[in-house]
C-alpha atoms as a PDB file:
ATOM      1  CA  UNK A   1     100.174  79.394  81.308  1.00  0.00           C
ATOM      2  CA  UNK A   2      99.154  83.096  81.916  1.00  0.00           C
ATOM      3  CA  UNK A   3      98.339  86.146  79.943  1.00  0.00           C
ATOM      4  CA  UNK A   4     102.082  86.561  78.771  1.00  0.00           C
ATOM      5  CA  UNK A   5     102.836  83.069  77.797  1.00  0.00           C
ATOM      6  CA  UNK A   6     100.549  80.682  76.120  1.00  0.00           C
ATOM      7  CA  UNK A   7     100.904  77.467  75.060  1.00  0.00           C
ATOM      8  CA  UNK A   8      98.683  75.748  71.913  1.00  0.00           C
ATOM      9  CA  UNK A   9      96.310  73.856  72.677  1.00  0.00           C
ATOM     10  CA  UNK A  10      97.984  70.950  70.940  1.00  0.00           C
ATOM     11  CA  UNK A  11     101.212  71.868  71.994  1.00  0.00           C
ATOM     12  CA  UNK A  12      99.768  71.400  75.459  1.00  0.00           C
ATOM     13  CA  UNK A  13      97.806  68.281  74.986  1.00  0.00           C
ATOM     14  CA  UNK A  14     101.163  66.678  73.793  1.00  0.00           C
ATOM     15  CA  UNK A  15     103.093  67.714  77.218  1.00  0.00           C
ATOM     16  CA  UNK A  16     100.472  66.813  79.219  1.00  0.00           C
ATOM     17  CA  UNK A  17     100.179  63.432  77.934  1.00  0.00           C
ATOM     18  CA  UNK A  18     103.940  63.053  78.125  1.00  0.00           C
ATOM     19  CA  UNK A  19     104.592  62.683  74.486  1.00  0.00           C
ATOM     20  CA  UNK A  20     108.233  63.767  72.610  1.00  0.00           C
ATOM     21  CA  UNK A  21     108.210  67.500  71.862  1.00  0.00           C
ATOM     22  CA  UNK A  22     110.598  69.610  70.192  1.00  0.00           C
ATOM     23  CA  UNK A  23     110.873  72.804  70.591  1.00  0.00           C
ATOM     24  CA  UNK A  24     111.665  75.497  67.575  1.00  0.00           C
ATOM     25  CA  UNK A  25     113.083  79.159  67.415  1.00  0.00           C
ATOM     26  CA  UNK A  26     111.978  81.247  65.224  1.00  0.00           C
ATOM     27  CA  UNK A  27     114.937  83.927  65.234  1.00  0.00           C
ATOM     28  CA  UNK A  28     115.782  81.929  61.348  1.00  0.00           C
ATOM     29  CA  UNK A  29     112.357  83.204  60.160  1.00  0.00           C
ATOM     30  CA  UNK A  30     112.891  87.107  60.833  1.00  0.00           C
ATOM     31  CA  UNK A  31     116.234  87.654  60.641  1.00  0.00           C
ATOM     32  CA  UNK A  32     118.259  84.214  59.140  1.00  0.00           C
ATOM     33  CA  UNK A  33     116.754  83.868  55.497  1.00  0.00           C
ATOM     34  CA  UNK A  34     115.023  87.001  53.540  1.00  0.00           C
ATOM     35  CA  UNK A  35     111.476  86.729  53.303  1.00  0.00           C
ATOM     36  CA  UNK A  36     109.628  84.607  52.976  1.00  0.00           C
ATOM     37  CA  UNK A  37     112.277  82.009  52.904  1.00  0.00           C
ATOM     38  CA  UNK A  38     112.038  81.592  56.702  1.00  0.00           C
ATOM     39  CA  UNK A  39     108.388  80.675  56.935  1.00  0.00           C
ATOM     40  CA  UNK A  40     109.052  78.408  54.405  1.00  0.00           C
ATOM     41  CA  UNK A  41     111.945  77.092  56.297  1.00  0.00           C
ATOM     42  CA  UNK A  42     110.257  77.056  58.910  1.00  0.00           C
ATOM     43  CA  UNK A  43     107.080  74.763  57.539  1.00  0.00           C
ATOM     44  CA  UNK A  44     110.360  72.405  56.752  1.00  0.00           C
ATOM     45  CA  UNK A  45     111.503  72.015  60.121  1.00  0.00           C
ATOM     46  CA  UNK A  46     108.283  71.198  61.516  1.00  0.00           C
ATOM     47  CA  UNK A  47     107.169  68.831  59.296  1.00  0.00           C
ATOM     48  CA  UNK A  48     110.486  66.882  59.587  1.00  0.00           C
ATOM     49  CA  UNK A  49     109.602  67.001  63.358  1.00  0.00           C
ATOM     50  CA  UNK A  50     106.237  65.886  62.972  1.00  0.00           C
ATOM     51  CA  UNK A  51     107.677  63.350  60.793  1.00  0.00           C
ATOM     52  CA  UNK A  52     110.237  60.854  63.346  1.00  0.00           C
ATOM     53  CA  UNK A  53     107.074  61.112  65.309  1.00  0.00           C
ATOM     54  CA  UNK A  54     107.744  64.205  67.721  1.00  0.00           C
ATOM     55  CA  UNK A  55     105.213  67.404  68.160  1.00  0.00           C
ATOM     56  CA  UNK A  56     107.104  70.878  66.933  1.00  0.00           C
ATOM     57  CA  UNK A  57     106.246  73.853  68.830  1.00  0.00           C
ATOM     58  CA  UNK A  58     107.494  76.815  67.147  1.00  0.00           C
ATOM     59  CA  UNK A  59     107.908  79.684  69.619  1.00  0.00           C
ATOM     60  CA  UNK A  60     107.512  83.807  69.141  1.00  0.00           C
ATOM     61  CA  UNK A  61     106.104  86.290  70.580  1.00  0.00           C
ATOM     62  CA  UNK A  62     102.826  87.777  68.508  1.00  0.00           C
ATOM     63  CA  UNK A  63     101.288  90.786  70.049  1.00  0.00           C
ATOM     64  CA  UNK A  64     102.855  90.834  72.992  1.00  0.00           C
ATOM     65  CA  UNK A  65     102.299  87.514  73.989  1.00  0.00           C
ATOM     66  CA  UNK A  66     105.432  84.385  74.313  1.00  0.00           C
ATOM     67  CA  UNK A  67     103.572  81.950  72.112  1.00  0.00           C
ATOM     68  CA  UNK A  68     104.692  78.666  72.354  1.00  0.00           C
ATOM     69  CA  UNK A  69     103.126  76.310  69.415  1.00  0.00           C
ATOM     70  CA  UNK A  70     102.718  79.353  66.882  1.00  0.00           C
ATOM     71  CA  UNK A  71     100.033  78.209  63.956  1.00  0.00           C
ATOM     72  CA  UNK A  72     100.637  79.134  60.643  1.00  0.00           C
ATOM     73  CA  UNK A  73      98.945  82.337  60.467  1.00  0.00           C
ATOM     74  CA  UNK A  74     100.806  83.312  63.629  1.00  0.00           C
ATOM     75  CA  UNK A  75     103.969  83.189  62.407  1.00  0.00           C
ATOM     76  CA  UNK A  76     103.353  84.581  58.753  1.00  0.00           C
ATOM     77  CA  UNK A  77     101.879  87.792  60.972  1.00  0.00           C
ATOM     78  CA  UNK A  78     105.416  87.265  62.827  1.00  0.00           C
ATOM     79  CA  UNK A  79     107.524  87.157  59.505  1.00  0.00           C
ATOM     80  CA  UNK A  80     105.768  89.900  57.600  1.00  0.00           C
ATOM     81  CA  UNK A  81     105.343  92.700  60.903  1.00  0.00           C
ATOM     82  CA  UNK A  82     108.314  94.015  59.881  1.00  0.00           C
ATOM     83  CA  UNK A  83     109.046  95.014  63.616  1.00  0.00           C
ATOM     84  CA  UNK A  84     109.830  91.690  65.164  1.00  0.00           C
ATOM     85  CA  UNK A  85     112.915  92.042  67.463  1.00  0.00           C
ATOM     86  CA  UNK A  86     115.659  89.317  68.403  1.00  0.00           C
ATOM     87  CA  UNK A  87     114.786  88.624  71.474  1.00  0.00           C
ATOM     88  CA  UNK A  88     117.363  86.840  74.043  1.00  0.00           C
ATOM     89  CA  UNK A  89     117.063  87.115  78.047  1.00  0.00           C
ATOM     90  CA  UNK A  90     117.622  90.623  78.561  1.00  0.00           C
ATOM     91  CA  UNK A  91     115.168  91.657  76.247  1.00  0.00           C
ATOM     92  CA  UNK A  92     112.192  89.627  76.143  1.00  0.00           C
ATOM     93  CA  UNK A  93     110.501  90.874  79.142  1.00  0.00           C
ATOM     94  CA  UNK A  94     110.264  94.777  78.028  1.00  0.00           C
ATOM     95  CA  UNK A  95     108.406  93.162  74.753  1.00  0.00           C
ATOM     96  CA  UNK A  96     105.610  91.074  76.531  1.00  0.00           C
ATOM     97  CA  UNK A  97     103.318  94.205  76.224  1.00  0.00           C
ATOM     98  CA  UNK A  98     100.613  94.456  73.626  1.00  0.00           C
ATOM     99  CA  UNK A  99     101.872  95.655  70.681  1.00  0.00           C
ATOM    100  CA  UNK A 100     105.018  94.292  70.679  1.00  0.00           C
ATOM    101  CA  UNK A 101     106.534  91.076  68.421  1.00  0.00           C
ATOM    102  CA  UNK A 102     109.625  89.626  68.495  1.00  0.00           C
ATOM    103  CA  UNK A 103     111.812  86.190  67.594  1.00  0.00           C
ATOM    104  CA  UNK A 104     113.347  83.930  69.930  1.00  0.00           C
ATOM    105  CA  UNK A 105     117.023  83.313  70.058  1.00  0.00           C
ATOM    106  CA  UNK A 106     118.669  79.843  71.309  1.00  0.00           C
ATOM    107  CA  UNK A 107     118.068  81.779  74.668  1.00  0.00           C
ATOM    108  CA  UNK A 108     114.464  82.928  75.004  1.00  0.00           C
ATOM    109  CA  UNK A 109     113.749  79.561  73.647  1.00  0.00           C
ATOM    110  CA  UNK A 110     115.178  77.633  76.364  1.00  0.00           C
ATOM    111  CA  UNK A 111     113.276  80.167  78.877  1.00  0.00           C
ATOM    112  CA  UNK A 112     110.112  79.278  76.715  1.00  0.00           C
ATOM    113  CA  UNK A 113     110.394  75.410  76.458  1.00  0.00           C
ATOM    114  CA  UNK A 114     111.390  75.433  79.990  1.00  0.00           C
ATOM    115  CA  UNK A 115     108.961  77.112  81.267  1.00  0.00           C
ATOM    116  CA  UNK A 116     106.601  74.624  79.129  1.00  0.00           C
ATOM    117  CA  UNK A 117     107.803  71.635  80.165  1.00  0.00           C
ATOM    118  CA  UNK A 118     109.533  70.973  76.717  1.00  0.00           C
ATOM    119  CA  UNK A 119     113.142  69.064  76.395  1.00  0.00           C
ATOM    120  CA  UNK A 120     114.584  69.053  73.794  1.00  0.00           C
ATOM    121  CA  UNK A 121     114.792  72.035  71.488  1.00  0.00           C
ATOM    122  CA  UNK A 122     116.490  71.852  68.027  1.00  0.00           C
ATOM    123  CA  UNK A 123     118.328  75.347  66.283  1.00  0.00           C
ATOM    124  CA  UNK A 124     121.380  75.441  63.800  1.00  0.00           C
ATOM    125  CA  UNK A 125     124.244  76.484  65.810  1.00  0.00           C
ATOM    126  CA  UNK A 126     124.231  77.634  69.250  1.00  0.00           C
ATOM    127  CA  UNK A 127     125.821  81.324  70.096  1.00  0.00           C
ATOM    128  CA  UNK A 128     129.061  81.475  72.106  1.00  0.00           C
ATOM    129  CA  UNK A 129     132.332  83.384  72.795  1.00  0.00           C
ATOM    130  CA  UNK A 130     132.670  86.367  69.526  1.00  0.00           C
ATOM    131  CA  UNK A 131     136.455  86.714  68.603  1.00  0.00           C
ATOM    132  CA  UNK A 132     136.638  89.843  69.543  1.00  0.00           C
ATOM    133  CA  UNK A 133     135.661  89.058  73.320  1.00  0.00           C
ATOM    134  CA  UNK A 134     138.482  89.673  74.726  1.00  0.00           C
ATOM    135  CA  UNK A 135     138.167  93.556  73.472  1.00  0.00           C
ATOM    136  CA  UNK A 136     133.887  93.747  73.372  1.00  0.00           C
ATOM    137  CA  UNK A 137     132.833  91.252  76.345  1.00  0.00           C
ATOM    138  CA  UNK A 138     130.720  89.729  73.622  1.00  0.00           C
ATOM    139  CA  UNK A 139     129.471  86.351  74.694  1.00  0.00           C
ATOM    140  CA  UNK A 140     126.077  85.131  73.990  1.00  0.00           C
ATOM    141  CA  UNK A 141     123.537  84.835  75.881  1.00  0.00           C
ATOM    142  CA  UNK A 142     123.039  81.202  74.750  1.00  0.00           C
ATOM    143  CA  UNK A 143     125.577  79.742  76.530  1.00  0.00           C
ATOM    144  CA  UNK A 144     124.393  81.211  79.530  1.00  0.00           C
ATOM    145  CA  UNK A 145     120.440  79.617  79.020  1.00  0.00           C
ATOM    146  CA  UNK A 146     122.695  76.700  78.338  1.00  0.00           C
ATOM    147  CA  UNK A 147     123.647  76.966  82.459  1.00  0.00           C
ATOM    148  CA  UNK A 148     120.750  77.650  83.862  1.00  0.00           C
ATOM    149  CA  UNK A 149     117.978  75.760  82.054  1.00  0.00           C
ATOM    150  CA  UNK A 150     118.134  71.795  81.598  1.00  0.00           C
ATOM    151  CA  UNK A 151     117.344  71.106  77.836  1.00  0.00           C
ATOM    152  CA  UNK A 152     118.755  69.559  75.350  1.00  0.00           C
ATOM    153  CA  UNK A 153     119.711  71.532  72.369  1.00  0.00           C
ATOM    154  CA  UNK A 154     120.229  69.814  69.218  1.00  0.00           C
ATOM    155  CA  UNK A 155     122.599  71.874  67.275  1.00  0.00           C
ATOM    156  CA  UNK A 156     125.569  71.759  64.260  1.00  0.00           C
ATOM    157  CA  UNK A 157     127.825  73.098  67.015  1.00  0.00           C
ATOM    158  CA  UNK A 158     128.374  76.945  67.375  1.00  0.00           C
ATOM    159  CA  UNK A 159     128.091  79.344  64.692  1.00  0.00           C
ATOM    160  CA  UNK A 160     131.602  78.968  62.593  1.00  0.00           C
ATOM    161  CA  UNK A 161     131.569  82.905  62.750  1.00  0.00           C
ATOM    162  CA  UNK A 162     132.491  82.594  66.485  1.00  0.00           C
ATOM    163  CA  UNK A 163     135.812  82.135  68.359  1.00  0.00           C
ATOM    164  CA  UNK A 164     134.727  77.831  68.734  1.00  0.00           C
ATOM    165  CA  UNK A 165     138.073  76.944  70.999  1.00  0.00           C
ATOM    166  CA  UNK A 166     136.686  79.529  74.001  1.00  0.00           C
ATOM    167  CA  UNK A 167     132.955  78.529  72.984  1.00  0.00           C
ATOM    168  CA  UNK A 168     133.825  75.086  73.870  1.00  0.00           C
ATOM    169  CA  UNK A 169     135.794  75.912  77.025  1.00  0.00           C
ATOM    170  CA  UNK A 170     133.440  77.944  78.625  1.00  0.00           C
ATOM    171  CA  UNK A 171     130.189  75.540  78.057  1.00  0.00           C
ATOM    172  CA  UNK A 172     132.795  73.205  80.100  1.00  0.00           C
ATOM    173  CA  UNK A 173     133.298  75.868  82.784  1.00  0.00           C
ATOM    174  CA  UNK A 174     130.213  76.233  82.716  1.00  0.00           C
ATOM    175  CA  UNK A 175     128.787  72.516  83.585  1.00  0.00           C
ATOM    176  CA  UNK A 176     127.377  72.112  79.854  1.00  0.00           C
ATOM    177  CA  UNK A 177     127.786  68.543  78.436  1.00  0.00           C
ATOM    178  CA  UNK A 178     128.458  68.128  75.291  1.00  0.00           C
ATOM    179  CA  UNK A 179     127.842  64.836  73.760  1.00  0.00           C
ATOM    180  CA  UNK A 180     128.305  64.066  69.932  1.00  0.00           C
ATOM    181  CA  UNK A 181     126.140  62.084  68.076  1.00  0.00           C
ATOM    182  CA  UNK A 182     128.157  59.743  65.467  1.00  0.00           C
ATOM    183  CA  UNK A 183     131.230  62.528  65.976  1.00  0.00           C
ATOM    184  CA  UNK A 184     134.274  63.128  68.361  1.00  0.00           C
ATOM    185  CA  UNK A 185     134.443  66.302  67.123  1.00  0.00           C
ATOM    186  CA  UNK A 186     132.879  69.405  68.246  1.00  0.00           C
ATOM    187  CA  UNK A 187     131.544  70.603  64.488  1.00  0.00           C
ATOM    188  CA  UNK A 188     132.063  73.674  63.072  1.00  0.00           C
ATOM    189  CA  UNK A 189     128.201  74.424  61.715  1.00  0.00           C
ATOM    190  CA  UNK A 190     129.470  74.577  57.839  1.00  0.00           C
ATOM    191  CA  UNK A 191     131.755  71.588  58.920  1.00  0.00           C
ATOM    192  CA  UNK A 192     131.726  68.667  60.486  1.00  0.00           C
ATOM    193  CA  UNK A 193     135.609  69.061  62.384  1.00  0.00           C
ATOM    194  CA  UNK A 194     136.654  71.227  64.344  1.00  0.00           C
ATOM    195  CA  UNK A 195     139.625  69.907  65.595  1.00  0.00           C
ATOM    196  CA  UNK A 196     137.839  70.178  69.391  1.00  0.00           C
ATOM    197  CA  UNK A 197     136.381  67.323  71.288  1.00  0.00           C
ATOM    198  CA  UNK A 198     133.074  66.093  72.899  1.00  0.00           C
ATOM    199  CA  UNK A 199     132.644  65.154  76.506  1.00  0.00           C
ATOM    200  CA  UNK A 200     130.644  61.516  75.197  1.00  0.00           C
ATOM    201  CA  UNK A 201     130.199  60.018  71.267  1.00  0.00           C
ATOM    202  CA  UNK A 202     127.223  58.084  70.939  1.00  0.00           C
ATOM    203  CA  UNK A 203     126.371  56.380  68.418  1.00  0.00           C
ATOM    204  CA  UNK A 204     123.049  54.917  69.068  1.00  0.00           C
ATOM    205  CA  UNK A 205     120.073  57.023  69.972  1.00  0.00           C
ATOM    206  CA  UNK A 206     118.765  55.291  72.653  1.00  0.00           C
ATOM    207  CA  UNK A 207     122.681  55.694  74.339  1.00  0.00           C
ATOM    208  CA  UNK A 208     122.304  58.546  73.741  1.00  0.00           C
ATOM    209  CA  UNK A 209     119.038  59.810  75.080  1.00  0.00           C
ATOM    210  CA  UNK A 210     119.904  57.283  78.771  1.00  0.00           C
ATOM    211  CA  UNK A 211     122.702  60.102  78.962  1.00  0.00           C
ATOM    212  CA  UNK A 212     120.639  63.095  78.726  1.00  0.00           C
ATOM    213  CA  UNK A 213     117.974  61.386  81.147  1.00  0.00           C
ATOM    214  CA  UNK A 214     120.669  60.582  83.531  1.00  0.00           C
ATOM    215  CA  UNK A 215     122.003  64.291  83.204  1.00  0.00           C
ATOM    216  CA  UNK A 216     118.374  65.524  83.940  1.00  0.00           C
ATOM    217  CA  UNK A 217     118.177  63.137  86.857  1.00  0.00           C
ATOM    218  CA  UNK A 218     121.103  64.124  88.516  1.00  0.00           C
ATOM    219  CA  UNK A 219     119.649  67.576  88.731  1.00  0.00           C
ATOM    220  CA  UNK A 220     122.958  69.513  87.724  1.00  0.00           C
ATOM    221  CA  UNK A 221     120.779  72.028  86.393  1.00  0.00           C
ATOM    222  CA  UNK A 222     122.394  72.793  82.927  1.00  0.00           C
ATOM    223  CA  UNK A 223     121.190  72.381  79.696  1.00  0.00           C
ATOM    224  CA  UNK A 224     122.949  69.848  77.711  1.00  0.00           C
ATOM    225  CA  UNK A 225     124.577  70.437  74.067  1.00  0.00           C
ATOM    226  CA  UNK A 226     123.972  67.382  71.932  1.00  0.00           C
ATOM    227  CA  UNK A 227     126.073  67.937  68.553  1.00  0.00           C
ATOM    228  CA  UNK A 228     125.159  66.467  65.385  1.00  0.00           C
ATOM    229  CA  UNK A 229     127.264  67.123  62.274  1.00  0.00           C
ATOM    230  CA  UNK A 230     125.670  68.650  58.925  1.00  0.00           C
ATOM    231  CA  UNK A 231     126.060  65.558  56.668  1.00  0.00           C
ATOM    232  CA  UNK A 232     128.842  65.125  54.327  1.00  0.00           C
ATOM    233  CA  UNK A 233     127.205  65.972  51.190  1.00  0.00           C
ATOM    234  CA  UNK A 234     126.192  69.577  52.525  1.00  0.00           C
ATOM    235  CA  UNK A 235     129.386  70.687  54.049  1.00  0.00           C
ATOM    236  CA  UNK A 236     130.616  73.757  52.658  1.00  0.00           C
ATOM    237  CA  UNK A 237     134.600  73.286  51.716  1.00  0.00           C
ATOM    238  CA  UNK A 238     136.600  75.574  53.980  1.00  0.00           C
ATOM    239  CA  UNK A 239     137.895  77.261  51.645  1.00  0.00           C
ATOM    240  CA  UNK A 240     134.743  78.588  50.476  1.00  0.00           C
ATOM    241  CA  UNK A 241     133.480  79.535  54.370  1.00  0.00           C
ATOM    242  CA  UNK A 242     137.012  80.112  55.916  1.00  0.00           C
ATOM    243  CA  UNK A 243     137.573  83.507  53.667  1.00  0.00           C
ATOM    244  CA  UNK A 244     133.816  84.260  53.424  1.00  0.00           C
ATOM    245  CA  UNK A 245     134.123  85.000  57.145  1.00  0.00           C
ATOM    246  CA  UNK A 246     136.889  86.730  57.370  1.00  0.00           C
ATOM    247  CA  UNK A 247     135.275  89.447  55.525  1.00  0.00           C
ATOM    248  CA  UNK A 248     132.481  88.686  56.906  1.00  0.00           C
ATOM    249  CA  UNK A 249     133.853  90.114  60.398  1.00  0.00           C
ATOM    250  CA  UNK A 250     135.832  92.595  58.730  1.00  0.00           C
ATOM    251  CA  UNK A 251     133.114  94.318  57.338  1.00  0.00           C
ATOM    252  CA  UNK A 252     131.093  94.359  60.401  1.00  0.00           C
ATOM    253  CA  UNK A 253     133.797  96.042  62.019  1.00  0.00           C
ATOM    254  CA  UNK A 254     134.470  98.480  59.542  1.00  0.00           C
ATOM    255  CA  UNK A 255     130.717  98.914  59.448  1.00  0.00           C
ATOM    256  CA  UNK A 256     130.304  99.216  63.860  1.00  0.00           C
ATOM    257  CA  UNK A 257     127.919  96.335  63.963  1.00  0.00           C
ATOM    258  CA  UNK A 258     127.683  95.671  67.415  1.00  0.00           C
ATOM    259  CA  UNK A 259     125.382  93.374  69.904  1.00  0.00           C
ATOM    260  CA  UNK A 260     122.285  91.594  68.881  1.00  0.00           C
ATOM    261  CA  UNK A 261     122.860  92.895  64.942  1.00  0.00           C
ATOM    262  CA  UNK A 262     126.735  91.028  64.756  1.00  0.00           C
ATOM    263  CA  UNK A 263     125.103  87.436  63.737  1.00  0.00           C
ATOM    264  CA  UNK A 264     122.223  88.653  61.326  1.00  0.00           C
ATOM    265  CA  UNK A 265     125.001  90.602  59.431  1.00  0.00           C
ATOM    266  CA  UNK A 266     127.426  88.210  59.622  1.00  0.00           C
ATOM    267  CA  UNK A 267     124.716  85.675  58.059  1.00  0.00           C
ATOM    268  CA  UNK A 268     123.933  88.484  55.540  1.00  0.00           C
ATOM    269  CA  UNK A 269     127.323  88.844  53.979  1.00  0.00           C
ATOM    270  CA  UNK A 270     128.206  84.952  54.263  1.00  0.00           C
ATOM    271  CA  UNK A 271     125.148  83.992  51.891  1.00  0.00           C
ATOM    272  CA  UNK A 272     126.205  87.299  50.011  1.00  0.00           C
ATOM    273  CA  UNK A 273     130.008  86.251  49.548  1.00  0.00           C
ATOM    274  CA  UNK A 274     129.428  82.662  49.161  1.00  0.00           C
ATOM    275  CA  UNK A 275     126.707  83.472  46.319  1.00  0.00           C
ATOM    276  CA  UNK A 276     124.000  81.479  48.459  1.00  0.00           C
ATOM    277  CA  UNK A 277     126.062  78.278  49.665  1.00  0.00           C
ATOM    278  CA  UNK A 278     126.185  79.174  53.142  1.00  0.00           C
ATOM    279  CA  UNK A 279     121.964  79.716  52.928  1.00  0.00           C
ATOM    280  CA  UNK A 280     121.942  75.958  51.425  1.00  0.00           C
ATOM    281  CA  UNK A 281     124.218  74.217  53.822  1.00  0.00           C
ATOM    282  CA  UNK A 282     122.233  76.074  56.550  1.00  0.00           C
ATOM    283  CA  UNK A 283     118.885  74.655  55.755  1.00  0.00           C
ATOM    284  CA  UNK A 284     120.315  71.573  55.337  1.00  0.00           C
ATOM    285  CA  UNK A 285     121.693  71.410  58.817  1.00  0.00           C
ATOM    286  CA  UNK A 286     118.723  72.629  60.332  1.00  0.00           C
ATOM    287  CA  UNK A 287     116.675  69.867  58.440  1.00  0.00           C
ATOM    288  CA  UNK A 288     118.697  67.440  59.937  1.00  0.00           C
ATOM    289  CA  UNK A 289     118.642  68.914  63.929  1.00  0.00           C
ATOM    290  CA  UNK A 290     114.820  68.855  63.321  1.00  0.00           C
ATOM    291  CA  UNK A 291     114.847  65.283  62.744  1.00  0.00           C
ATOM    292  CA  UNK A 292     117.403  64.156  65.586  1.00  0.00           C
ATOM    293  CA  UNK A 293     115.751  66.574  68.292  1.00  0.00           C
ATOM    294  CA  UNK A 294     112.551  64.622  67.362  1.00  0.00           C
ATOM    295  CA  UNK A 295     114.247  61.069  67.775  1.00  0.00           C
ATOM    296  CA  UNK A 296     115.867  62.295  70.511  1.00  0.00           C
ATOM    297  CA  UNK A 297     112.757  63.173  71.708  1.00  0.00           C
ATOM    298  CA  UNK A 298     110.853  60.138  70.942  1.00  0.00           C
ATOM    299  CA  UNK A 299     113.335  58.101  72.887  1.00  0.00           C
ATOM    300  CA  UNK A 300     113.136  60.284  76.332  1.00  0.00           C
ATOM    301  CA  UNK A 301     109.309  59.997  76.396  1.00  0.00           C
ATOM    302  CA  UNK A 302     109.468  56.066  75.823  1.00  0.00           C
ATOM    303  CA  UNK A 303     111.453  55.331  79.077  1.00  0.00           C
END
């Protein structure tokens, strides 16, 4: 597109042409799983893309440069830099100098895909309101890409180390749709209820993608938050993930994470406390985004 962004060629043979793309972060490969679990991860997710018949288009930046479509080499050189940032809206502009690397958030992604022509993207769980808000103003900046950009993100709800009740409130404030697919329920990334509702259920994904074209057409301007439930025989009990986070958040205030580091440690300690069950019912949910934000995809470039 220009010297800072670039799009593969394939990636931009398949948006050209009008054919379903999904979009991938890659913030799970450098600082989700240890190394190199999240290239392998990775590999995963875009095969079960390419599978239900949608192009994946993994997005970093390598060198300096937002690269949307990374190839496999890419994004080893990504993983193994060892001085790849998280990179969200506020950031990723100071790192598009040569030189620099970095992984994209929920956030930057949405910037990315947008700016591609991409959407649908598909991530774990989306970022939202911390629990400590009301004390640290911490709110991601996911939920605010959410407003501005329209894409769909295919997601396990929002991280279940957030404050979910005030998550879900403000993507309503903030014009953010949030339609389940088979679920009422807003889930709760390790599980599937969260005691908080959807704006739609659909249980059919041709329903389903109409509403997200019809959003689009009515040119709202927000994204659009389509939740899909890790499957039953992944869920991690609550009372394995419940206590796991408590200390989780305990430790990272004892400890003065703050900002960008909160959800990388928070990740950390969960796969640490839970002795690797939170790292297995993550994949798993990712897996299974992959493959909806590719049907989902599939359906929006057929009408």
């Amino acid at each position: 597109m220009n010297h800072e962004i670039v799009v593969a060629a394939s990636a931009a043979e398949a948006i050209a042409a009008h054919r379903p793309v999904v979009a991938l972060e890659t913030t799970l490969v450098t600082h989700g799983f240890p190394h190199p679990q999240g290239i392998e991860i990775s590999a995963r997710l875009e095969a079960a893309v390419a599978a239900e018949g949608a192009h994946p288009a993994t997005i970093g930046i390598v060198d300096g440069q937002l690269r949307i479509g990374l190839q496999r080499e890419e994004l080893a050189q990504l993983a193994a830099c060892g001085r790849a940032v998280k990179l969200n809206l506020s950031n990723l502009s100071a790192h598009l100098a040569p030189g620099r690397w970095g992984s994209t958030t929920v956030a930057a992604t949405l910037l990315a895909a947008h700016r591609a022509g991409i959407r649908v993207v598909a991530t774990g769980g989306i970022g939202g309101v911390h629990r400590n808000a009301a004390e640290t103003g911490d709110v991601s900046a996911d939920l605010m890409a959410l407003a501005r950009f329209p894409i769909a993100v295919v997601c396990a709800g929002a991280k279940a180390v957030l404050d979910l009740p005030r998550t879900r409130e403000l993507l309503e404030t903030l014009g953010v749709p949030v339609f389940g697919f088979e679920t009422g329920e807003f889930p709760a990334f390790y599980s599937r209820e969260s005691g908080l509702g959807v704006d739609a259920r659909f249980d059919d994904i041709r329903a389903l993608a109409g509403a997200v074209r019809t959003h689009f057409e009515l040119d709202v301007g927000t994204g659009i938050v389509v939740a899909n439930p890790i499957a039953p025989e992944h869920e991690l009990p609550q009372a394995v993930w419940r206590p796991a986070i408590e200390r989780a958040l305990a430790d990272a205030e004892s400890q003065g994470v703050r900002g960008r580091e909160v959800t990388p440690f928070l990740l950390e300690r969960l796969r640490a406390l839970t002795d690797g069950a939170s790292a297995f019912s993550n994949e798993a949910l990712l897996i299974g985004n992959a493959k909806l934000a590719a049907r989902l995809a599939v359906a929006l470039s057929r009408a």
